[in-house]
Protein backbone atom coordinates (compact mmCIF):
# COMPACT_ATOMS: atom_id res chain seq x y z
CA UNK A 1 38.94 -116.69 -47.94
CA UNK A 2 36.92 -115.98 -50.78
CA UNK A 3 36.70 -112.39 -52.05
CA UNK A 4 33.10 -111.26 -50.54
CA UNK A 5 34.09 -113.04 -46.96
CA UNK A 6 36.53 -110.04 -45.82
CA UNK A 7 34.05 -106.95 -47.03
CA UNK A 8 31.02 -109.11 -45.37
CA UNK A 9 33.44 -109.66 -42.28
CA UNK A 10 34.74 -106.11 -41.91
CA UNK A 11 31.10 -103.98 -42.85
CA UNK A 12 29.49 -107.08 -39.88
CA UNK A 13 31.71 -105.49 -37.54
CA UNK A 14 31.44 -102.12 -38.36
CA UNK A 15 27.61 -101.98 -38.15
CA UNK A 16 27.64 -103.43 -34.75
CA UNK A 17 29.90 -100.89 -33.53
CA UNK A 18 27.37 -98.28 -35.02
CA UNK A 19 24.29 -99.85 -33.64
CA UNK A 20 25.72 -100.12 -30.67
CA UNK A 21 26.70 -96.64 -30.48
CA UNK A 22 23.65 -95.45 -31.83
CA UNK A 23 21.21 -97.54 -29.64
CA UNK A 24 22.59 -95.85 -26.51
CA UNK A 25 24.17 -99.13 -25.72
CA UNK A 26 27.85 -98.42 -26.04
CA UNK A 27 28.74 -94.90 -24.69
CA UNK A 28 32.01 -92.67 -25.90
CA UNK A 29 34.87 -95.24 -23.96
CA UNK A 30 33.21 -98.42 -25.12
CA UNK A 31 33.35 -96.09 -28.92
CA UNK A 32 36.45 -95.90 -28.68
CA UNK A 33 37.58 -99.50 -27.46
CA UNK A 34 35.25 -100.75 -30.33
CA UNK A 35 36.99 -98.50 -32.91
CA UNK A 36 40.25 -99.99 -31.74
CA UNK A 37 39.47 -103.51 -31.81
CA UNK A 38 37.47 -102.65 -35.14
CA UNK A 39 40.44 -100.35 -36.64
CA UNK A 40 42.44 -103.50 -35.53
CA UNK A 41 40.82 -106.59 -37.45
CA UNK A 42 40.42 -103.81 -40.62
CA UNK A 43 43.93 -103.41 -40.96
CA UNK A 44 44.63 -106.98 -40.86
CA UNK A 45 42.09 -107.55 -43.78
CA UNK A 46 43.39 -105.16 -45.94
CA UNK A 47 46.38 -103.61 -45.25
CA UNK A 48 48.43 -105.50 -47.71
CA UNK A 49 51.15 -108.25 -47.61
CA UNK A 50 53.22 -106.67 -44.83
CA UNK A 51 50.22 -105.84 -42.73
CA UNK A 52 48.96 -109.70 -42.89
CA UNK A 53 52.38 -110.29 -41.87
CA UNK A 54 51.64 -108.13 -38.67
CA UNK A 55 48.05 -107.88 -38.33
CA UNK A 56 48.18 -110.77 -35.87
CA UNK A 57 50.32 -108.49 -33.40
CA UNK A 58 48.18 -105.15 -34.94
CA UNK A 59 45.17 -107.37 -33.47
CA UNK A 60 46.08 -108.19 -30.34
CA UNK A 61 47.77 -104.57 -29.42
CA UNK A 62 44.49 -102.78 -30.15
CA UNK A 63 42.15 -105.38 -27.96
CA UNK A 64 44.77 -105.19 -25.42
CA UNK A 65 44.77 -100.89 -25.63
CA UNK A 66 40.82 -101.14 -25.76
CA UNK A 67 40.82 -103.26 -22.56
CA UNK A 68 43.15 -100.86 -20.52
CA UNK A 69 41.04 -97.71 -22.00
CA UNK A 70 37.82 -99.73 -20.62
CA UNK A 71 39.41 -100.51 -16.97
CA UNK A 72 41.17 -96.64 -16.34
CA UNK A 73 38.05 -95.28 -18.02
CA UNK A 74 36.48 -97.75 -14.74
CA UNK A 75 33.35 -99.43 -17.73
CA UNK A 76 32.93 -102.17 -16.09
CA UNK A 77 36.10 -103.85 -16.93
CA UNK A 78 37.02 -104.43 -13.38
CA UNK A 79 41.27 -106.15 -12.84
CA UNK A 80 40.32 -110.12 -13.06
CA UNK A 81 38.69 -109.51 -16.73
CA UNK A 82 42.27 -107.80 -17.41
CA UNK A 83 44.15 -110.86 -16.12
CA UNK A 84 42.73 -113.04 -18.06
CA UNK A 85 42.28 -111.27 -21.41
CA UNK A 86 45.98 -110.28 -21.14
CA UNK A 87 46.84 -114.38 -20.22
CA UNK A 88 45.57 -115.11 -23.14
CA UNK A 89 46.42 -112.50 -25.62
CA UNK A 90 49.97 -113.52 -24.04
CA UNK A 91 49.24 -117.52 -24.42
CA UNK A 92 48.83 -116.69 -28.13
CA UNK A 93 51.51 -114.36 -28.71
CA UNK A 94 54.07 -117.05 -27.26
CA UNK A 95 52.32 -119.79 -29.89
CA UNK A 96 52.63 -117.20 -32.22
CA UNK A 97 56.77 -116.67 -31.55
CA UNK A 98 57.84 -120.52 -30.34
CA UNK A 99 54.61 -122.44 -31.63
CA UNK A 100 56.05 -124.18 -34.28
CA UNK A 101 59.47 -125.69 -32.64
CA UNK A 102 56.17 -128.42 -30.57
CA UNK A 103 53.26 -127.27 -32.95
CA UNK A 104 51.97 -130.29 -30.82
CA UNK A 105 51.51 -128.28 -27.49
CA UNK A 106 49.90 -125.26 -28.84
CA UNK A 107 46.67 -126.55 -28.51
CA UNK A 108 47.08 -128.14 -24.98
CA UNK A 109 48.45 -125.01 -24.22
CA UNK A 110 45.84 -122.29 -25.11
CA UNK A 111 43.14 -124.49 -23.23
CA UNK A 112 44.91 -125.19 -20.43
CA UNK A 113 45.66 -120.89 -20.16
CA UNK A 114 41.88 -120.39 -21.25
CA UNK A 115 40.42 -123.31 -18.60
CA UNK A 116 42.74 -121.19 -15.93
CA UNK A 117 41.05 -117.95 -16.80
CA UNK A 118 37.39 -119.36 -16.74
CA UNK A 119 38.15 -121.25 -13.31
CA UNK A 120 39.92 -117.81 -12.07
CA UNK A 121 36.79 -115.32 -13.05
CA UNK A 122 34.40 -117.92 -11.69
CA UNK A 123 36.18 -118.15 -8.12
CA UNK A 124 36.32 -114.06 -8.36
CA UNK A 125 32.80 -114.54 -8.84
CA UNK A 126 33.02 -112.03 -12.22
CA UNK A 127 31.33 -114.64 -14.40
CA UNK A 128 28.07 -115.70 -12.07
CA UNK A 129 26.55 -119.24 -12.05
CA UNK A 130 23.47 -118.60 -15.03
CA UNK A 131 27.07 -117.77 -17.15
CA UNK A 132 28.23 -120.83 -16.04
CA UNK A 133 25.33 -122.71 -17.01
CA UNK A 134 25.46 -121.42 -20.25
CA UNK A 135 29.14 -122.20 -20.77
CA UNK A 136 28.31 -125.80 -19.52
CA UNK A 137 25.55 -126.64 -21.78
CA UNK A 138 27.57 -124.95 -24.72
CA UNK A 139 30.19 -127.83 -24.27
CA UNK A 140 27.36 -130.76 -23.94
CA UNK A 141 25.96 -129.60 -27.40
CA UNK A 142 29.26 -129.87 -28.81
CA UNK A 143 30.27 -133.33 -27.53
CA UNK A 144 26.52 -134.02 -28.67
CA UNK A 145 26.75 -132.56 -31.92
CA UNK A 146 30.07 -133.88 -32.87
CA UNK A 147 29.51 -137.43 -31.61
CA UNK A 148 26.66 -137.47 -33.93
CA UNK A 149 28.22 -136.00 -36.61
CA UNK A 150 30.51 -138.99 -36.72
CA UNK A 151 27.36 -141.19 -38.09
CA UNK A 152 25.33 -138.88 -39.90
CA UNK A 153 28.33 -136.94 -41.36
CA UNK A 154 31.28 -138.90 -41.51
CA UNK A 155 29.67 -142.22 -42.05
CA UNK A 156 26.83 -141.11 -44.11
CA UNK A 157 24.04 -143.29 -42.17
CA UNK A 158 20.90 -141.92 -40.46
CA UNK A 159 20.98 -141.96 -36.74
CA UNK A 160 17.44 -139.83 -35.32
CA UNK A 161 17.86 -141.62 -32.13
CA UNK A 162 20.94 -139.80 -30.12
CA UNK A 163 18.89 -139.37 -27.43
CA UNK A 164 18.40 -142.94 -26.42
CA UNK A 165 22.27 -143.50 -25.23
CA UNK A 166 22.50 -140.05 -23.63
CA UNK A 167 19.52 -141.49 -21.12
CA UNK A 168 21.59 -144.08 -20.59
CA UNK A 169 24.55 -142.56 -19.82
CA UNK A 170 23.03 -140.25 -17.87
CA UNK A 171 20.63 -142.43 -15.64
CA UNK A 172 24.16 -145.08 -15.27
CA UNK A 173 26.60 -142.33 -14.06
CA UNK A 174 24.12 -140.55 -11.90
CA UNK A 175 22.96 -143.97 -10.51
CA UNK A 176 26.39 -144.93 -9.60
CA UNK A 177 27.71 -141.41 -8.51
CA UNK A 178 24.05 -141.51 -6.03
CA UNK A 179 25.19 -145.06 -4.88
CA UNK A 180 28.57 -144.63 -4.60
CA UNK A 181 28.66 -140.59 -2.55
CA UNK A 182 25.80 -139.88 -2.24
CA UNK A 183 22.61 -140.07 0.22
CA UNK A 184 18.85 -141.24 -1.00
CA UNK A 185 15.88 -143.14 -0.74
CA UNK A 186 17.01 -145.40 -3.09
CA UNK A 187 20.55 -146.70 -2.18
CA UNK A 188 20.20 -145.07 1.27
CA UNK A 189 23.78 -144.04 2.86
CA UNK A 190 27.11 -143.70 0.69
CA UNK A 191 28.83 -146.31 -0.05
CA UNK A 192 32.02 -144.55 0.41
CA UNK A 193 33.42 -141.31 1.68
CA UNK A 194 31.99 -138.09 -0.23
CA UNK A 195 34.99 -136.91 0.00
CA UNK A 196 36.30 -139.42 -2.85
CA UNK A 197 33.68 -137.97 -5.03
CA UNK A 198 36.18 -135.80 -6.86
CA UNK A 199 38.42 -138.94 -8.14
CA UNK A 200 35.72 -141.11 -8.24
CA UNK A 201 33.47 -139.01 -11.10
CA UNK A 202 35.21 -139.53 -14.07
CA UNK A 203 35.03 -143.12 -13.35
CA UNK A 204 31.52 -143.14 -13.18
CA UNK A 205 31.20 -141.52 -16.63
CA UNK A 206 33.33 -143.60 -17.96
CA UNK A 207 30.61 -146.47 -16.90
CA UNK A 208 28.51 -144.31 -18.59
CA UNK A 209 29.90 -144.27 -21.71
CA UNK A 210 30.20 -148.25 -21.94
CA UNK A 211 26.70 -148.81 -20.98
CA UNK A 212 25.89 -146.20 -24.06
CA UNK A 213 28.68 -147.33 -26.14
CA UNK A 214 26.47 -150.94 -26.05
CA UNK A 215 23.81 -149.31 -26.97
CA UNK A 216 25.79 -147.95 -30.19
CA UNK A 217 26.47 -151.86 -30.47
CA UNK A 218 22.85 -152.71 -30.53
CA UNK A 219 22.12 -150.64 -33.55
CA UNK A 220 25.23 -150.95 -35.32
CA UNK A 221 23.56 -154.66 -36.03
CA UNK A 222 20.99 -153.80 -37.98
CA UNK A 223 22.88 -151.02 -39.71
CA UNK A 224 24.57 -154.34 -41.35
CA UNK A 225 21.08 -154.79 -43.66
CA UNK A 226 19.36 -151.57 -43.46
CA UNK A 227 20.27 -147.41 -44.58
CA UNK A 228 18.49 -144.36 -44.52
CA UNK A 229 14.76 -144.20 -43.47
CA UNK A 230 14.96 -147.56 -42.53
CA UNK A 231 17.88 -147.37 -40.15
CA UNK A 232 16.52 -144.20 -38.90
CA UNK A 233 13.32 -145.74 -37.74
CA UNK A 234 15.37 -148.39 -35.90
CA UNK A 235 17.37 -145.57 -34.01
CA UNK A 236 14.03 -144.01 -33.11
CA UNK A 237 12.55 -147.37 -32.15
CA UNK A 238 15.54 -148.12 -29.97
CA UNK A 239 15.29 -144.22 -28.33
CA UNK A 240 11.70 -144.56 -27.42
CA UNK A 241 12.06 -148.56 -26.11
CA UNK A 242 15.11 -146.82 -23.63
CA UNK A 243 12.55 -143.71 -22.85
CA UNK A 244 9.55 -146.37 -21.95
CA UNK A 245 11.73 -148.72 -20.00
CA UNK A 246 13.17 -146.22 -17.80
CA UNK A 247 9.52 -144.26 -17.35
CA UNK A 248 8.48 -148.16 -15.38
CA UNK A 249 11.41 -148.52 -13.72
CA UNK A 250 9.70 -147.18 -10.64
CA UNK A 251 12.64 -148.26 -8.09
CA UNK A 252 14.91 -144.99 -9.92
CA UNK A 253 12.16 -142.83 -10.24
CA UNK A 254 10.12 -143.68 -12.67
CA UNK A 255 8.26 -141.06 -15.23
CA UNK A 256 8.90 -138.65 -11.96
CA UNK A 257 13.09 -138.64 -12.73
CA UNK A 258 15.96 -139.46 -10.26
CA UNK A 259 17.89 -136.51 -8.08
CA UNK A 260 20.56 -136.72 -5.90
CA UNK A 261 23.41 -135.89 -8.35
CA UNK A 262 23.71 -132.03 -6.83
CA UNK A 263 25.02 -133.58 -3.44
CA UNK A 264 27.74 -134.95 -5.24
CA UNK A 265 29.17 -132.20 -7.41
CA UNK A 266 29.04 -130.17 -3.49
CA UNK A 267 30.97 -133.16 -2.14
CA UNK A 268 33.80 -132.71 -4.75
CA UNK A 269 34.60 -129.52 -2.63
CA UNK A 270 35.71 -131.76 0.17
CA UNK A 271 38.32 -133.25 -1.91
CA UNK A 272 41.79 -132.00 0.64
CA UNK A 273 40.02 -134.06 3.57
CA UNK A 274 41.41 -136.87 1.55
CA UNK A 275 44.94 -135.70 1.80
CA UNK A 276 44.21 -134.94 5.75
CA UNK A 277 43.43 -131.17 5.06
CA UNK A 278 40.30 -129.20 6.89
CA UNK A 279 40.47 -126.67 3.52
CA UNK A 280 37.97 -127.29 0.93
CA UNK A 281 38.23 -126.14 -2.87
CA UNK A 282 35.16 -124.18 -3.94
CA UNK A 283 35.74 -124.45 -7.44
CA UNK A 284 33.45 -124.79 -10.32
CA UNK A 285 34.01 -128.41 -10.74
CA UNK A 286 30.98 -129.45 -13.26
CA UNK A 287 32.14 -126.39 -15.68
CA UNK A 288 35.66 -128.16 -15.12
CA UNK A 289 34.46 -131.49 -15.87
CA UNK A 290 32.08 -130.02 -19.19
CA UNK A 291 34.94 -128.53 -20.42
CA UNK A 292 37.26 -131.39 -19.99
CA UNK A 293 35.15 -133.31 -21.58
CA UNK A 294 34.69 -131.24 -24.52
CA UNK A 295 38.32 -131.18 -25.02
CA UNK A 296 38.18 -135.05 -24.91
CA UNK A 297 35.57 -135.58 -27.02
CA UNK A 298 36.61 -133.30 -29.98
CA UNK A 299 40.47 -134.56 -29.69
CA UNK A 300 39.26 -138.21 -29.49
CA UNK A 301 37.06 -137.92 -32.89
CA UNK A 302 39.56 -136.20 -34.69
CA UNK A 303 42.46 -138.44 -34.22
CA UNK A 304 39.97 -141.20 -34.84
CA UNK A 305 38.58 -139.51 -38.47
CA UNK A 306 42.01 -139.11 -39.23
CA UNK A 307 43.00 -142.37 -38.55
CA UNK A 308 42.38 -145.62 -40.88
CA UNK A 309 39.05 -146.42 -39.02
CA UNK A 310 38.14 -143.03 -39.92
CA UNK A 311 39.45 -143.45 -43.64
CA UNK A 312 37.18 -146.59 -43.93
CA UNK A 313 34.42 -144.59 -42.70
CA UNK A 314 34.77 -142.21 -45.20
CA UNK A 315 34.43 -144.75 -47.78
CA UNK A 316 31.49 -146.08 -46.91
CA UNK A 317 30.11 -142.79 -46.79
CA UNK A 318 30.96 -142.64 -50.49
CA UNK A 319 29.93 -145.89 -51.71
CA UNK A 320 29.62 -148.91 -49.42
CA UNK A 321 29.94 -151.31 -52.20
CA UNK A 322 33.23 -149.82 -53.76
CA UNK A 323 34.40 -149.99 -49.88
CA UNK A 324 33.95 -153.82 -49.44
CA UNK A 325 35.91 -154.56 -52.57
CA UNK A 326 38.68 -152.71 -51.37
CA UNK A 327 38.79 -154.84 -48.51
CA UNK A 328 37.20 -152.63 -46.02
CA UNK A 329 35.79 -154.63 -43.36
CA UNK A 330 32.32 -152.39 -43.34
CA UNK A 331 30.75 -154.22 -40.33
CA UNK A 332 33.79 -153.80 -38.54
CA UNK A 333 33.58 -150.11 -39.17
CA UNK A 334 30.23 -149.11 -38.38
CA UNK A 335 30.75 -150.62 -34.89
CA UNK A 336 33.39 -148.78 -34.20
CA UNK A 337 31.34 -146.03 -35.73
CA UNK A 338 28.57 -146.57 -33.63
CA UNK A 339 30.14 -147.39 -30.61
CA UNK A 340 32.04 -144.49 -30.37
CA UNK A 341 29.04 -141.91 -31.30
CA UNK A 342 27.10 -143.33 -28.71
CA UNK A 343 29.70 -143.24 -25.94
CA UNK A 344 30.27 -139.51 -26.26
CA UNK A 345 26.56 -139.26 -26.08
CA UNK A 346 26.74 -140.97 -22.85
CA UNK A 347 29.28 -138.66 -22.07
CA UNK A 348 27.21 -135.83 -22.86
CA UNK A 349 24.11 -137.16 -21.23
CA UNK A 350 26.07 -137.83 -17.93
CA UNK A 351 27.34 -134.53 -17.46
CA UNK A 352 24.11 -133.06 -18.34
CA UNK A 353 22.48 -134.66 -15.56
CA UNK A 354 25.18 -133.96 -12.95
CA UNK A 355 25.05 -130.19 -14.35
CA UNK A 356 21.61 -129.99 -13.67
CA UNK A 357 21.47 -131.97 -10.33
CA UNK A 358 18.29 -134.06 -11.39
CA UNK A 359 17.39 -136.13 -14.92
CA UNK A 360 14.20 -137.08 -16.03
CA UNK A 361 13.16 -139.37 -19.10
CA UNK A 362 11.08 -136.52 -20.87
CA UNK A 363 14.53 -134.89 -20.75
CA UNK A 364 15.60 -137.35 -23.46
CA UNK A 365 12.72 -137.35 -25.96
CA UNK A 366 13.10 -136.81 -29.59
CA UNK A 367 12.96 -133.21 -29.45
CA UNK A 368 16.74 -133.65 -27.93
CA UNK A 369 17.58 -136.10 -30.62
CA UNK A 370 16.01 -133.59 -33.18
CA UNK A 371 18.62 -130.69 -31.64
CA UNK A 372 21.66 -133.06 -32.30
CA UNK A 373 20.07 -133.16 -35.63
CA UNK A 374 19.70 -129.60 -36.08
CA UNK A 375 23.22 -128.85 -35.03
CA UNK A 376 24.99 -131.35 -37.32
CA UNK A 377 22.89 -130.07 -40.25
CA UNK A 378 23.60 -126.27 -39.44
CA UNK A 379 27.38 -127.27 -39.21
CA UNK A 380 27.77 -129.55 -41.97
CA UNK A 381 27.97 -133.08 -42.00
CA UNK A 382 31.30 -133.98 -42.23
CA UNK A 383 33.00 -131.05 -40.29
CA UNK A 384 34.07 -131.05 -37.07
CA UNK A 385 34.28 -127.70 -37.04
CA UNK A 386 31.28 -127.16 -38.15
CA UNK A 387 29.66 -129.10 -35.43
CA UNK A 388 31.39 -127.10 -32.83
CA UNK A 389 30.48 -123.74 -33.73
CA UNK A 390 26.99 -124.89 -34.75
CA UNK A 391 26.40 -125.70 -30.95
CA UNK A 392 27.68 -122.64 -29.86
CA UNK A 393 25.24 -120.60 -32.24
CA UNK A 394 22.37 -122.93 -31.35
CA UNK A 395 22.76 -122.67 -27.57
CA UNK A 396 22.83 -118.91 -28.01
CA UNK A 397 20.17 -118.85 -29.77
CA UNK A 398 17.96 -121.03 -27.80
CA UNK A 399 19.19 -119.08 -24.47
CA UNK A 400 18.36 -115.27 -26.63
CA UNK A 401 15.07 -116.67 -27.28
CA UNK A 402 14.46 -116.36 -23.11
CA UNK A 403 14.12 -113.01 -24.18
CA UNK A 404 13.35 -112.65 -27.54
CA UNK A 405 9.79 -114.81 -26.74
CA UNK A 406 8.28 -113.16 -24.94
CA UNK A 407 8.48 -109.39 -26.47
CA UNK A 408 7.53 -111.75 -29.86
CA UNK A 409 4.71 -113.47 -28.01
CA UNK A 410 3.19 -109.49 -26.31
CA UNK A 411 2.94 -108.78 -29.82
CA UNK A 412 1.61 -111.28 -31.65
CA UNK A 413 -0.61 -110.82 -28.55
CA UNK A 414 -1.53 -106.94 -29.26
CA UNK A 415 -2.13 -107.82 -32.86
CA UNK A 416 -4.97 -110.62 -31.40
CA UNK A 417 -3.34 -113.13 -33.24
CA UNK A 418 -2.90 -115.52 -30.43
CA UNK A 419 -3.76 -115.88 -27.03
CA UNK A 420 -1.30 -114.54 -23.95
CA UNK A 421 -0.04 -117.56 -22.28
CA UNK A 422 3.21 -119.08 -20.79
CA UNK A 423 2.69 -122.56 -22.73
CA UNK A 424 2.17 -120.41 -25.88
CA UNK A 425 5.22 -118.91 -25.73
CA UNK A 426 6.88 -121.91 -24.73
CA UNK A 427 5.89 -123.49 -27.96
CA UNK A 428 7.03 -120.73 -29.99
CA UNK A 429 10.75 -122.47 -29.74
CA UNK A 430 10.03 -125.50 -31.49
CA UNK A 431 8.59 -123.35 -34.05
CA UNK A 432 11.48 -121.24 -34.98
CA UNK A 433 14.15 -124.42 -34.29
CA UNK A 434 12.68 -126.16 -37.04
CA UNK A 435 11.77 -123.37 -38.74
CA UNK A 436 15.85 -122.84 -38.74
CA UNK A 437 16.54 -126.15 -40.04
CA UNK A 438 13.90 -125.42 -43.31
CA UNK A 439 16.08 -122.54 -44.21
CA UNK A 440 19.31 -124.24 -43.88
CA UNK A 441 18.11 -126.98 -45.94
CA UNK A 442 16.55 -124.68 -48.81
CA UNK A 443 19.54 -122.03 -48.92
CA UNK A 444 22.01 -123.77 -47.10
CA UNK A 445 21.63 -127.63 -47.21
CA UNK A 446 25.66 -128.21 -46.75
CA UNK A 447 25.69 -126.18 -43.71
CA UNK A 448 27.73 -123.59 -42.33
CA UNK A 449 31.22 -125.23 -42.86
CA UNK A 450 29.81 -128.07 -45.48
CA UNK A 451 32.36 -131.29 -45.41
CA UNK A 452 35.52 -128.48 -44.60
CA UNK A 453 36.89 -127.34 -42.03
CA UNK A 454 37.44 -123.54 -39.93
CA UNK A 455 41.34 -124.18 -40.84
CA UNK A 456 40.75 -124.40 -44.59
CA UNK A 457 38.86 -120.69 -44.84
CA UNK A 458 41.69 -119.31 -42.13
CA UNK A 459 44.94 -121.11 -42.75
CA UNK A 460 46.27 -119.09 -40.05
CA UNK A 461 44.19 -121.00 -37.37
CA UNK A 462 46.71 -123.78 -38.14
CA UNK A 463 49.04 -122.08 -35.58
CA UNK A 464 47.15 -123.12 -32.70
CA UNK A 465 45.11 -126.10 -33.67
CA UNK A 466 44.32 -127.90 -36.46
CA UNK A 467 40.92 -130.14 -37.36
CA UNK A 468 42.60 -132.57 -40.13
């Protein structure tokens, strides 16, 4: 870390705790759980050699003494939320002491212990469905964002047309999960037992992502001729040709969008009758599926950036030319490229259509295509990383702007500078998205992480999982 990252670090943390104290927001307990976890993370910054040694354990004793203060002090830190936080201070702990005899596991691990504590608060009903949602569309953006960070970042090419395969992924795996478990006007009765719905969803997406992944194919053609502007007019061609065809397909909808997918995430309950059981498991099983996916998605593009496809891709990033006389087969490459970048994007499109229960073709315009874009570019092209925690930040952002709109759009109102509306302040978030991406590309323009990753500015992260 450089030397202003720890000061900015520690003073960020020690103004929240005072404006949360001060605001009225955080009363004496939640003080002094704060000052714990803040005392904590302090000491591990700047206690010296020995205390770097131990600020990991320094770290997790204080948020694990701030938790138990919160739950006898009863602050709304009820017994699941202390099951789960202990889990996983313990999960790390354990990585911590016997990580490095299968440094392998330690990822696998942690998100299998962190997947168990999401699915356990959610069947205590402690995290409620709008938290779900959020979590769900946190992990589309980042199997978005990283699946076009693979072409625009990796590969150095100029794809403003993401949203084109997600539409088909989407309208191909709800199509076949409606056909194949479901009931509606278009394919009538299932075609076999709901019950099957469970095992027979991941094959759907998996459809999906091959119908997508041809899609990739399709434009990885002219990539062969054409870069930059050029090939980004091509991707936007090819989004808007998908967008028109499906708006006349009148025998899935049309313009008015196809439904039917919620009946089939509620049939995956019924998954025991299978096996001969009356039980059913009312689990989240879309947030299980997101975040399975999410794990897939990231693992899949970093073992295949790491690998000689990805090495190849690299060099044409750097200079095509230089790439072909070193014998890198470039067509070869930006198929793969391609391919791959638009099968996650089927991925993510058909998981944001079963998460939602209903997909329409305005859904996949080139406002989403400009969010992909916006998320790479806030990143940095080239990090994987970067990409991930650039789709958390933008999907909190977009969901704090539920609230931040409207007190912004009352007083722009008072001040008679524009009209009190609901479309109004519906417009007012494609003026600070975009707004977002100016700044980043006058004061920021490698992003966040730039072409690095989160394990080069915190070595330590290595322990648990690593992005190169």
């Amino acid at each position: 870390m450089k030397n202003y990252t720890k000061p900015i670090l520690a003073a960020g943390l020690w103004a929240m705790i005072a404006w949360l104290f001060l605001s009225g927001r955080a009363d004496g307990y939640w003080l002094v759980a704060l000052i714990l976890w803040g005392g904590g993370a302090t000491f591990a910054f700047y206690g010296g050699e020995r205390a770097r040694e131990y600020g990991f354990w320094v770290v997790l004793g204080t948020l694990s003494v701030g938790a138990w203060w919160l739950f006898f002090q009863d602050r709304r830190m009820d017994s699941d939320w202390i099951l789960c936080i202990h889990l996983l201070l313990g999960a790390m702990g354990l990585v911590r002491l016997f990580g490095r005899a299968a440094p392998a596991w330690n990822a696998p691990f942690l998100l299998a212990v962190l997947l168990f504590c999401l699915v356990w608060l959610s069947y205590q009903e402690s995290i409620n469905v709008y938290f779900q949602s959020v979590l769900m569309f946190t992990g589309i953006n980042i199997i978005m964002a990283t699946s076009l960070n693979l072409v625009n970042g990796y590969m150095g090419e100029f794809n403003c047309g993401h949203a084109g395969p997600m539409a088909v992924g989407a309208y191909v795996s709800s199509l076949m999960t409606v056909a194949l478990f479901g009931k509606s006007q278009v394919f009538g009765d299932p075609s076999l037992s709901p019950a099957l719905a469970l095992f027979g969803f991941p094959f759907c997406l998996l459809v999906g992502m091959a119908a997508a992944a041809f899609i990739g194919f399709l434009i990885s053609i002219p990539s062969f001729k054409t870069r930059g502007d050029y090939l980004a007019i091509i991707t936007i061609a090819v989004s808007y040709i998908i967008k028109s065809t499906i708006e006349n397909m009148n025998v899935i909808g049309g313009a008015r969008g196809f439904m039917g997918m919620g009946q089939v995430t509620q049939a995956m309950d019924k998954a025991p009758q299978v096996f001969g059981l009356k039980t059913s498991w009312d689990l989240p099983w879309m947030m299980i599926w997101v975040f399975l996916g999410t794990v897939f998605s990231v693992w899949l593009l970093r073992r295949f950036v790491t690998s000689t496809y990805g090495k190849g891709i690299i060099a044409i990033c750097q200079d095509e030319i230089a790439a072909e006389i070193m014998s890198v087969n470039t067509n070869r490459m930006k198929i793969a490229a391609f391919m791959l970048s638009s099968g996650l994007a089927g991925l993510a499109g058909g998981l944001l259509a079963h998460a939602i229960g209903y997909v329409n073709p305005s859904t996949f315009n080139i406002l989403k295509s400009t969010e992909a874009l916006l998320m790479v570019y806030l990143g940095g092209m080239g990090s994987l990383s970067g990409s991930v925690i650039a789709a958390v930040l933008f999907t909190v952002l977009v969901d704090a702007l539920r609230f931040i709109i409207p007190i912004l759009n009352s007083a722009l109102h008072w001040a008679h500078l524009i009209p009190s509306s609901y479309e109004v302040s519906q417009v007012w978030k494609w003026v600070l998205i975009p707004l977002l991406l100016v700044v980043i590309m006058r004061w920021r323009p490698e992003g966040l992480m730039g072409n690095r990753e989160l394990t080069d500015y915190f070595p330590g992260l290595r322990d648990y999982f690593r992005f190169k």
